[in-house]
Protein backbone atom coordinates (compact mmCIF):
# COMPACT_ATOMS: atom_id res chain seq x y z
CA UNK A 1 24.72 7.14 20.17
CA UNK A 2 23.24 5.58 16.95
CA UNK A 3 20.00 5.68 15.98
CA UNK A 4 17.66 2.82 14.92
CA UNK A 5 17.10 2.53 11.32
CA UNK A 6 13.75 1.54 11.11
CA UNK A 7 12.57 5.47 13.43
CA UNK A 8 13.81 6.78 10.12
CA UNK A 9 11.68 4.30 7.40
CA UNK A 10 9.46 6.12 5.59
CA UNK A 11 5.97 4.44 4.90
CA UNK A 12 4.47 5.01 1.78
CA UNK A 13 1.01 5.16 0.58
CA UNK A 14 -0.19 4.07 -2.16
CA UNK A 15 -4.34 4.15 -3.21
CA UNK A 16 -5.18 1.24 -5.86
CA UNK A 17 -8.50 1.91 -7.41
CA UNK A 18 -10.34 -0.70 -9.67
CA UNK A 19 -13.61 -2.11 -9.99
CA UNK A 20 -12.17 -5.70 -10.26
CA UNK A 21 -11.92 -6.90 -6.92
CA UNK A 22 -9.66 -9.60 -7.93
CA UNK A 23 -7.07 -6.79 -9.81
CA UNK A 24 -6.82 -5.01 -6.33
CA UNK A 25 -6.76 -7.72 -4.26
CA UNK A 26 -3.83 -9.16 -6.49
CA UNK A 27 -1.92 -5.53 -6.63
CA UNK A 28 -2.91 -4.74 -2.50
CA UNK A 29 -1.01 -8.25 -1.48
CA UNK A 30 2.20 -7.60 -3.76
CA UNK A 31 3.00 -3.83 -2.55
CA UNK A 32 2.00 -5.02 0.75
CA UNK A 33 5.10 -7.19 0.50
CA UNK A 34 6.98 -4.59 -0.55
CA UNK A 35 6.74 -2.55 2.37
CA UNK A 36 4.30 -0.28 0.87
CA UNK A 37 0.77 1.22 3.07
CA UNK A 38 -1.91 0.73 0.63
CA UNK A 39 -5.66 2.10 0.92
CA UNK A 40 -8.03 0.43 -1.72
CA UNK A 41 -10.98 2.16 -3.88
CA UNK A 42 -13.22 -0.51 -5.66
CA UNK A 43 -14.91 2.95 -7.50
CA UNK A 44 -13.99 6.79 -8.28
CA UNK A 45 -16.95 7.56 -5.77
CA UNK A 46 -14.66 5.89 -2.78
């Protein structure tokens, strides 16, 4: 029996912190597309 390649993915997490919501708006929507989980901080205090 084989097993299905995507029960064995890995999802990654990534946190993007800046206070320029454009700059992690910009970074969130490219490592989105690269597969990649990503949890945003707009300040150190998040």
């Amino acid at each position: 029996m084989s097993e299905n390649p995507d029960q064995n993915q890995v999802i990654k997490n990534i946190l993007v912190c800046d206070d320029i919501p454009d700059n992690t708006e910009l970074i969130q929507m490219i490592l989105e597309q690269e597969g990649y989980r990503v949890n945003v901080a707009h300040r150190g205090a998040e």
